[in-house]
Protein backbone atom coordinates (compact mmCIF):
# COMPACT_ATOMS: atom_id res chain seq x y z
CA UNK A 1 -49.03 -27.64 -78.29
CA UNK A 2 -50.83 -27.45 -75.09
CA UNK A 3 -51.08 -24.61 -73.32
CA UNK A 4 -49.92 -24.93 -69.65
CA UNK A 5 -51.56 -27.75 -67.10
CA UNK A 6 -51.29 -27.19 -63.24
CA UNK A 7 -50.70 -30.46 -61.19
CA UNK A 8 -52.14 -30.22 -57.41
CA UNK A 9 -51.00 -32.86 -55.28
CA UNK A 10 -51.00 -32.75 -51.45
CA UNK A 11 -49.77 -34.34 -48.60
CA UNK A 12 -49.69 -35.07 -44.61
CA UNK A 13 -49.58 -37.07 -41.54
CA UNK A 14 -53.18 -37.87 -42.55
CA UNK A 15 -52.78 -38.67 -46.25
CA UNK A 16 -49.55 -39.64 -46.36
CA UNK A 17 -46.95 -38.60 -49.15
CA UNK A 18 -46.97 -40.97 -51.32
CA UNK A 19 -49.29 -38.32 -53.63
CA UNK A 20 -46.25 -36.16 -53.60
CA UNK A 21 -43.56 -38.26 -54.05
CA UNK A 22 -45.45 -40.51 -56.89
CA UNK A 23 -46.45 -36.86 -58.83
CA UNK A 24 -42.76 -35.25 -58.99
CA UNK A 25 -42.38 -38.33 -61.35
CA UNK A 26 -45.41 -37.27 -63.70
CA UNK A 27 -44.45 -33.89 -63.65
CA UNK A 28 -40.85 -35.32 -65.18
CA UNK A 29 -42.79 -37.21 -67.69
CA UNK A 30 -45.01 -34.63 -68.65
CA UNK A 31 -42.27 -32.01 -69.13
CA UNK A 32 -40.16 -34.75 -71.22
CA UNK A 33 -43.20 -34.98 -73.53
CA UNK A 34 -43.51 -31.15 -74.12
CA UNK A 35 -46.48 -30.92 -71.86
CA UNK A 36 -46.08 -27.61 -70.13
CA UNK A 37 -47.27 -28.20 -66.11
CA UNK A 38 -47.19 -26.00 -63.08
CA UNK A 39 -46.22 -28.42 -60.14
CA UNK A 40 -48.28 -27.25 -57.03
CA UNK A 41 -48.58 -28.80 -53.35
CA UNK A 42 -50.81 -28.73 -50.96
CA UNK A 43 -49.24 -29.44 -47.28
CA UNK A 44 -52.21 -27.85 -44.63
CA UNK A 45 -49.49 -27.58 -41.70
CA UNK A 46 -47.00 -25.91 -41.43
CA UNK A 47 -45.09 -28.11 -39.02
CA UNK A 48 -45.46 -31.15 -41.41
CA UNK A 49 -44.06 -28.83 -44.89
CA UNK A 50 -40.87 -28.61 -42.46
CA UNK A 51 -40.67 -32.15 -42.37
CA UNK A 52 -41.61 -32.58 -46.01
CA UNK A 53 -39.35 -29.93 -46.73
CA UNK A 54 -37.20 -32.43 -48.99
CA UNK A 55 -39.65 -33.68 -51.25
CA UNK A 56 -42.17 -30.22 -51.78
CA UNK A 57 -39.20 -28.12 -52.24
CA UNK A 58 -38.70 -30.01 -55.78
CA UNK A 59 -42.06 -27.91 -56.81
CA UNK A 60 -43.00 -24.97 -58.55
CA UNK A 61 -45.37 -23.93 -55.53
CA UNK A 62 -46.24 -24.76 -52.59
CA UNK A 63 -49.22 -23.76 -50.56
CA UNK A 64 -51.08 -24.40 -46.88
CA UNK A 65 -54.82 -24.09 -48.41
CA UNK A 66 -56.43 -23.91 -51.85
CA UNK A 67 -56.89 -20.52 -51.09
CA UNK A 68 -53.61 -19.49 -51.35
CA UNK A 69 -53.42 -20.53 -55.29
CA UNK A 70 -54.77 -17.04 -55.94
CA UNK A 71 -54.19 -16.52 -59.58
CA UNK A 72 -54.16 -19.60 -61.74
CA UNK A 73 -53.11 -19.63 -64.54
CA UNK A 74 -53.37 -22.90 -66.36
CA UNK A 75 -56.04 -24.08 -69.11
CA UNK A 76 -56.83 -27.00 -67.24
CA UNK A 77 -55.57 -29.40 -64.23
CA UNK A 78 -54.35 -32.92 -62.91
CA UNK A 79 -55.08 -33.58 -59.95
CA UNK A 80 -53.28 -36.31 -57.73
CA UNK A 81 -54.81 -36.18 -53.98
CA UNK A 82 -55.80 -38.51 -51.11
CA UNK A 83 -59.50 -39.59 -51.28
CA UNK A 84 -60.35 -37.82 -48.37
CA UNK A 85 -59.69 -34.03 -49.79
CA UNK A 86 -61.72 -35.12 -53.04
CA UNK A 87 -64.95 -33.81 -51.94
CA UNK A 88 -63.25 -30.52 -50.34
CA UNK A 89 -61.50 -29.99 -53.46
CA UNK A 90 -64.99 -29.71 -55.62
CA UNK A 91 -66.16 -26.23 -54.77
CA UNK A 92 -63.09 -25.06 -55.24
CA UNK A 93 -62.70 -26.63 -58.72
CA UNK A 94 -66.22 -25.36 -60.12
CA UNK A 95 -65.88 -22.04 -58.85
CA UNK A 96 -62.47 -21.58 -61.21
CA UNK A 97 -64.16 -23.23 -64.36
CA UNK A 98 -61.91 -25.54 -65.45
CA UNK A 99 -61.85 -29.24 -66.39
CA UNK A 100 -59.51 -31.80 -64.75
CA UNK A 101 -57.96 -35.22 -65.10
CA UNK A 102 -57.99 -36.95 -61.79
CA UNK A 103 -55.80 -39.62 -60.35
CA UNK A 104 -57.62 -41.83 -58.11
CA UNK A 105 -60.74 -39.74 -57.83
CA UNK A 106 -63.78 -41.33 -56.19
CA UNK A 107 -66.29 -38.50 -55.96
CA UNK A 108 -68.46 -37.33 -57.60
CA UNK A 109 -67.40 -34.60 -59.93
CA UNK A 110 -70.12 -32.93 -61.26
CA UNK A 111 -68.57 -32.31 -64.47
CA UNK A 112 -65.27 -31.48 -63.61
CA UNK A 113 -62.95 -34.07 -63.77
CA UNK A 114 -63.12 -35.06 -67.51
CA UNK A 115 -60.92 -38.16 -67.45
CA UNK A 116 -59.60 -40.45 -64.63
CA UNK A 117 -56.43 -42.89 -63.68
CA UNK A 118 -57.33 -45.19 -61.02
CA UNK A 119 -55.54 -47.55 -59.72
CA UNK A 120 -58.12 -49.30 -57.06
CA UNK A 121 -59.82 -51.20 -59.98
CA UNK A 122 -58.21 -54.61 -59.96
CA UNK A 123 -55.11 -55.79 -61.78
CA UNK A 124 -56.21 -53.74 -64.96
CA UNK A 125 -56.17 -50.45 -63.40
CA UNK A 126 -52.49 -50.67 -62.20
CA UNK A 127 -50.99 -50.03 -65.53
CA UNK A 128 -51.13 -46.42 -64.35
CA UNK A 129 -49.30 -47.39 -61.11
CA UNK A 130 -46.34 -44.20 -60.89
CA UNK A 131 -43.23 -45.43 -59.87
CA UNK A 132 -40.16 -43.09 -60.03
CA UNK A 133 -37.33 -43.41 -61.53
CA UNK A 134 -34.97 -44.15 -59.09
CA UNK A 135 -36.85 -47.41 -58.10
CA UNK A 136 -37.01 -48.38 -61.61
CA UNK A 137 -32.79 -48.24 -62.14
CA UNK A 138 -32.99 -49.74 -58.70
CA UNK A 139 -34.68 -52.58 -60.55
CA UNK A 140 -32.24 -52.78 -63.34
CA UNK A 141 -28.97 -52.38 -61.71
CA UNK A 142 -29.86 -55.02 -58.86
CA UNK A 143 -27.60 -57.88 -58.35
CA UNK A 144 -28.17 -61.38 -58.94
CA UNK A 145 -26.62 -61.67 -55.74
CA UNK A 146 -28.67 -63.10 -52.69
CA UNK A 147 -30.27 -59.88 -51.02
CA UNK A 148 -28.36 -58.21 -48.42
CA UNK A 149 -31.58 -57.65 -46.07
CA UNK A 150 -34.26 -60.90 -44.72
CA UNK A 151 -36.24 -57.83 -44.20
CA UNK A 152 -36.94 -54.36 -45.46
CA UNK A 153 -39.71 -52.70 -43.21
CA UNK A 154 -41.47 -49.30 -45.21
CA UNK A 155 -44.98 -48.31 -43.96
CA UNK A 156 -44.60 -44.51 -45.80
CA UNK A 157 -47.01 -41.84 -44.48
CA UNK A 158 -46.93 -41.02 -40.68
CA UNK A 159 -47.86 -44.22 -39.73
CA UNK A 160 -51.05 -43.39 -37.86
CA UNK A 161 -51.49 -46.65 -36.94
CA UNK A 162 -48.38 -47.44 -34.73
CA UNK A 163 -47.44 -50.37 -36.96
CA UNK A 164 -43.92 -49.82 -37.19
CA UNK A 165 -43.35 -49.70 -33.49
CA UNK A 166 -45.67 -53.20 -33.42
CA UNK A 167 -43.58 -54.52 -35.79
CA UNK A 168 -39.82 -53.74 -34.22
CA UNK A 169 -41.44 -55.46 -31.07
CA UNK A 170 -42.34 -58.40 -32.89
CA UNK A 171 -38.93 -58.79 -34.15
CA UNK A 172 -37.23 -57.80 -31.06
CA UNK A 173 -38.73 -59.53 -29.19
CA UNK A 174 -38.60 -63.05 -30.71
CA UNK A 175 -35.88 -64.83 -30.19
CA UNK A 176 -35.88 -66.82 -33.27
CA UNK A 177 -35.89 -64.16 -35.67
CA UNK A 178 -32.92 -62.17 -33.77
CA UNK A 179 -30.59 -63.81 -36.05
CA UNK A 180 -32.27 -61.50 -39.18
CA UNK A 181 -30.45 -58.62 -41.34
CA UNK A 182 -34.01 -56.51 -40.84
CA UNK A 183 -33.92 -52.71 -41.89
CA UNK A 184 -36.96 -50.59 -40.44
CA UNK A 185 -37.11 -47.33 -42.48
CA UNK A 186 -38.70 -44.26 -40.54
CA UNK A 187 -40.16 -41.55 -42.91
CA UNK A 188 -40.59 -37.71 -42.38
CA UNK A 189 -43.85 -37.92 -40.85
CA UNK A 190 -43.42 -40.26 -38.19
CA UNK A 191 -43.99 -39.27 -34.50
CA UNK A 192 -44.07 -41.48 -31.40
CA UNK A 193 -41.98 -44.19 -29.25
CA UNK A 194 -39.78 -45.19 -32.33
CA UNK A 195 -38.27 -41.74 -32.42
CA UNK A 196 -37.02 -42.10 -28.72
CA UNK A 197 -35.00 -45.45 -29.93
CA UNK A 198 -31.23 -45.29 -31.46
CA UNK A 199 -31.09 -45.23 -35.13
CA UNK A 200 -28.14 -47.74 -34.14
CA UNK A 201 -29.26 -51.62 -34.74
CA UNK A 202 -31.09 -53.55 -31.67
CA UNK A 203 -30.78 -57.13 -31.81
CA UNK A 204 -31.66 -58.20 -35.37
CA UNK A 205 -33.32 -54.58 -36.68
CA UNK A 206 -31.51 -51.63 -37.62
CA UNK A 207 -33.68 -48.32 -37.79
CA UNK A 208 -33.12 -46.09 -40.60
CA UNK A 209 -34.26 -42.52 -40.36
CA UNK A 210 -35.01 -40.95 -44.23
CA UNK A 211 -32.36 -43.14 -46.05
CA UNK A 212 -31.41 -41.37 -49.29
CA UNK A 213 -30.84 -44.41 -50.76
CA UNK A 214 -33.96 -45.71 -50.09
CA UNK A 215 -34.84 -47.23 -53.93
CA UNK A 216 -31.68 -49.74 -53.53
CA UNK A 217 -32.05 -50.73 -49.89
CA UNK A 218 -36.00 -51.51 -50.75
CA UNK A 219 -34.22 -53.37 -53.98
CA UNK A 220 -32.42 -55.72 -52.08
CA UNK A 221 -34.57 -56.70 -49.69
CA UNK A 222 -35.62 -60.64 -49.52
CA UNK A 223 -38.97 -60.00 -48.02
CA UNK A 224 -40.39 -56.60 -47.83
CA UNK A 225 -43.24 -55.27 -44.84
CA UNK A 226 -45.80 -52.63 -46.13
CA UNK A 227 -48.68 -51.19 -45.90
CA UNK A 228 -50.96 -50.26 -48.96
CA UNK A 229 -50.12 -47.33 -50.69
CA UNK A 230 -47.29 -46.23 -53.12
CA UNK A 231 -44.52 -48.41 -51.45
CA UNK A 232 -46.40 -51.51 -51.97
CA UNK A 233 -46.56 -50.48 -55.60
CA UNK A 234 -42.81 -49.56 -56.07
CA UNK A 235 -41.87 -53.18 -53.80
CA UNK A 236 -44.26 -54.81 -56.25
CA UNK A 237 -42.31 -53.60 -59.74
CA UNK A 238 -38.88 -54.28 -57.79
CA UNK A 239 -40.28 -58.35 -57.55
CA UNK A 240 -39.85 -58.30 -53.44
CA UNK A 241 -42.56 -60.27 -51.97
CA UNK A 242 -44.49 -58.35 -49.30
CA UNK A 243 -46.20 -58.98 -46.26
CA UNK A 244 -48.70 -56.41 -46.42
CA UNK A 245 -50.36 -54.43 -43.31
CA UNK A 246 -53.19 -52.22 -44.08
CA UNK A 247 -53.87 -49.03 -42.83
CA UNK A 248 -56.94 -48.34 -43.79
CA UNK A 249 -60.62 -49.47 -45.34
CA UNK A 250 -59.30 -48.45 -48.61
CA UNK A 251 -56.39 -49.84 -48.40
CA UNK A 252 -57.47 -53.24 -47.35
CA UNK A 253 -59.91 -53.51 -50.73
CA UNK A 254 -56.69 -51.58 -52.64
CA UNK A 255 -54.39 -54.42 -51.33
CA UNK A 256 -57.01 -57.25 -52.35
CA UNK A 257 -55.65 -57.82 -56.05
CA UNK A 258 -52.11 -58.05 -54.81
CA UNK A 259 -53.35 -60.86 -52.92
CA UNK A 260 -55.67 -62.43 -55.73
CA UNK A 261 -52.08 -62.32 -57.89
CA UNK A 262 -50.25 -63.86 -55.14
CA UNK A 263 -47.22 -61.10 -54.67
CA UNK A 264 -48.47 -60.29 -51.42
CA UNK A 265 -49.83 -62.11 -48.13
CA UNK A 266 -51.62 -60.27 -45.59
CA UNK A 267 -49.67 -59.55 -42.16
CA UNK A 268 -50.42 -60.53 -38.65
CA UNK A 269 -49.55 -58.92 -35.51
CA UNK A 270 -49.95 -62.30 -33.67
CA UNK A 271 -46.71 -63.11 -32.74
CA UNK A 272 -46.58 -66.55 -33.73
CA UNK A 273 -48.60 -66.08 -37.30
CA UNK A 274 -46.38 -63.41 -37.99
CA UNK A 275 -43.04 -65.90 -37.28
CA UNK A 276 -44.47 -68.40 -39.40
CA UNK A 277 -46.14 -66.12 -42.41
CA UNK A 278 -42.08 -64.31 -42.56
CA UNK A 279 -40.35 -67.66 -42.24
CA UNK A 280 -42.25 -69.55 -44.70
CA UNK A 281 -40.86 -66.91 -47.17
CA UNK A 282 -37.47 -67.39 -46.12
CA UNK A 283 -37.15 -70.83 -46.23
CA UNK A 284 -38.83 -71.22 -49.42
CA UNK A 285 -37.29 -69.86 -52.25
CA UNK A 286 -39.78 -71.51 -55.12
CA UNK A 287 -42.07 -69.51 -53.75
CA UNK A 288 -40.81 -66.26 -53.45
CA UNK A 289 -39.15 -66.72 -56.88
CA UNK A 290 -42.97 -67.61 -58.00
CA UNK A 291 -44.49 -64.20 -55.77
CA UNK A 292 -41.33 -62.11 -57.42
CA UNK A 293 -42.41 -63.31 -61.19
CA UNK A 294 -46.15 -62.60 -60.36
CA UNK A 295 -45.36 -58.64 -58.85
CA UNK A 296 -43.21 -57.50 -61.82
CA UNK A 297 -46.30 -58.81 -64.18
CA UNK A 298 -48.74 -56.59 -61.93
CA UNK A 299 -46.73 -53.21 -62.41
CA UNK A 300 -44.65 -52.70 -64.69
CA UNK A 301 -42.96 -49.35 -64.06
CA UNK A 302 -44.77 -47.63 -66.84
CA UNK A 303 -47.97 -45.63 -65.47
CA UNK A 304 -46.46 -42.12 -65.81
CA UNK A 305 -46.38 -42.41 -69.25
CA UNK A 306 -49.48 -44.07 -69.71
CA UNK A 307 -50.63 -41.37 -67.52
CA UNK A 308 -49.04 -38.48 -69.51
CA UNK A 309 -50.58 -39.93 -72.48
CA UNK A 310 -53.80 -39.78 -71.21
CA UNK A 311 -53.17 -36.19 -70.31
CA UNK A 312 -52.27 -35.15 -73.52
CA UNK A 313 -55.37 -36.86 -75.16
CA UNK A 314 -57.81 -35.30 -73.12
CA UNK A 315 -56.84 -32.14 -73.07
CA UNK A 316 -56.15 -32.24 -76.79
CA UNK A 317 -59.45 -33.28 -78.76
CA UNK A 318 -62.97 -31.87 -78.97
CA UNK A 319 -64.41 -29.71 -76.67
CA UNK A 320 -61.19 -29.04 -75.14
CA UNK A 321 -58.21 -28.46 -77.94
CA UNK A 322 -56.22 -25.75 -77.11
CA UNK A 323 -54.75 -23.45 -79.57
């Protein structure tokens, strides 16, 4: 029996909250398997926890800084956090002493993180993709039926990068894609123009703000619009083709084996590339059939237990058995 594990995860307008969302689901697992695990996030401002309000109130704590987690009291950690608080995150994990098990951890740890889960190493590493449940009985109770959306438009984060604004223009504004079912799904974090538009549908694109059936409208999309994070990975297991917009370095190398597999193409804000890259997946239904096949081989809805398994494993042999 394991003594008990604390999971950090964190989130923002800056790392998105896909880190949050994805570990709820491993802290499921992990309890399911006996694994004892103090659920902890990290959400810097307070402003943004109000908007996130929905997701972090689901965990055990939740703190502004590291420096808040005063007394912990765990024999060891996971840790599921956006690259950029990696190297941050190191002083504060040698000064308590403990070892770790890192998703997606690209520092250097010095000794601390003991055993790693990344997902940025081709179509290998993806076998610890996390996708929760509610996408994966999304998956198994969708309809043979043809889709009820052309489109289904999820960026996730706070969309820094202004794409879903660019890409309601693009189908606003074209007149020969105004006869689309598109859905354009606005998450907590997002600030900006699209806010100061109707939720109400304009021409072909009805905006959804925080859907809370967001697993079955992604489910029966025909085509979906992402960037590269966790929703690509939960539109990959579902089989929806995606038209992928990066917002990031990392995410544009992250987002290369989706490509390489052929489940994804890679989006363009030029109006008339972007008409012809959607369209060509509309009108041809070999091919999405083909990209569909391809995405539910790349991710197969399992990497939480893989994961857990892991967790268990490393925590329970050698050096670092726990009585």
């Amino acid at each position: 029996m394991l003594d008990r594990l604390l999971l950090l995860s964190a989130g923002s307008k800056k790392w998105g909250t896909g880190h949050l969302r994805r570990s709820l689901e491993l802290a499921n697992v992990l309890r399911r398997k006996g694994i004892p695990v103090t659920a902890t996030a990290l959400v810097p401002d307070i402003h943004e926890s109000q908007k996130l309000s929905s997701v972090i109130s689901s965990y055990d704590i939740c703190v502004q800084s590291l420096d808040e987690i005063k007394s912990l009291d765990a024999s060891g950690l996971i840790l599921d956090v956006h690259t950029d608080l990696q190297a941050e995150l190191l002083p504060w994990l040698q000064q308590l002493n403990k070892h770790a098990v890192a998703l997606d951890w690209y520092h250097d740890t010095g000794g601390v993180v003991i055993e790693k889960a990344n997902l940025r190493g081709g179509a290998e590493a993806l076998q610890y993709a996390i996708i929760r449940k509610e996408f994966q009985d999304a998956c198994h109770n969708r309809s043979d039926a043809l889709p009820g959306y052309d489109a289904v438009v999820v960026l996730g984060g706070g969309d820094s990068h202004n794409h879903l604004y660019d890409i309601f223009c693009l189908f606003t504004s074209d007149s020969q894609l105004k006869d689309k079912n598109i859905v354009l799904v606005i998450g907590q974090m997002v600030e900006g123009a699209l806010l100061n538009l109707d939720a109400g549908p304009h021409g072909s694109v009805l905006l959804l703000q925080q859907p809370d059936n967001i697993a079955d409208i992604m489910a029966n999309a025909r085509v979906a619009i992402t960037n590269g994070g966790t929703t690509l990975m939960e539109f990959t297991m579902l089989g929806i083709p995606s038209i992928i917009f990066p917002q990031s370095e990392q995410e544009r190398a992250f987002v290369s084996t989706f490509l390489e597999k052929g489940c994804g193409v890679l989006g363009s804000f030029e109006p008339g590339e972007f008409r012809r890259q959607i369209t060509e997946l509309w009108n041809d239904e070999c091919m999405r059939d083909s990209m569909s096949q391809k995405a539910r081989e790349l991710i197969d809805g399992q990497g939480a237990d893989r994961i857990a398994n892991l967790v268990y494993n490393t925590f329970t042999k050698g050096e670092y058995i726990k009585k």
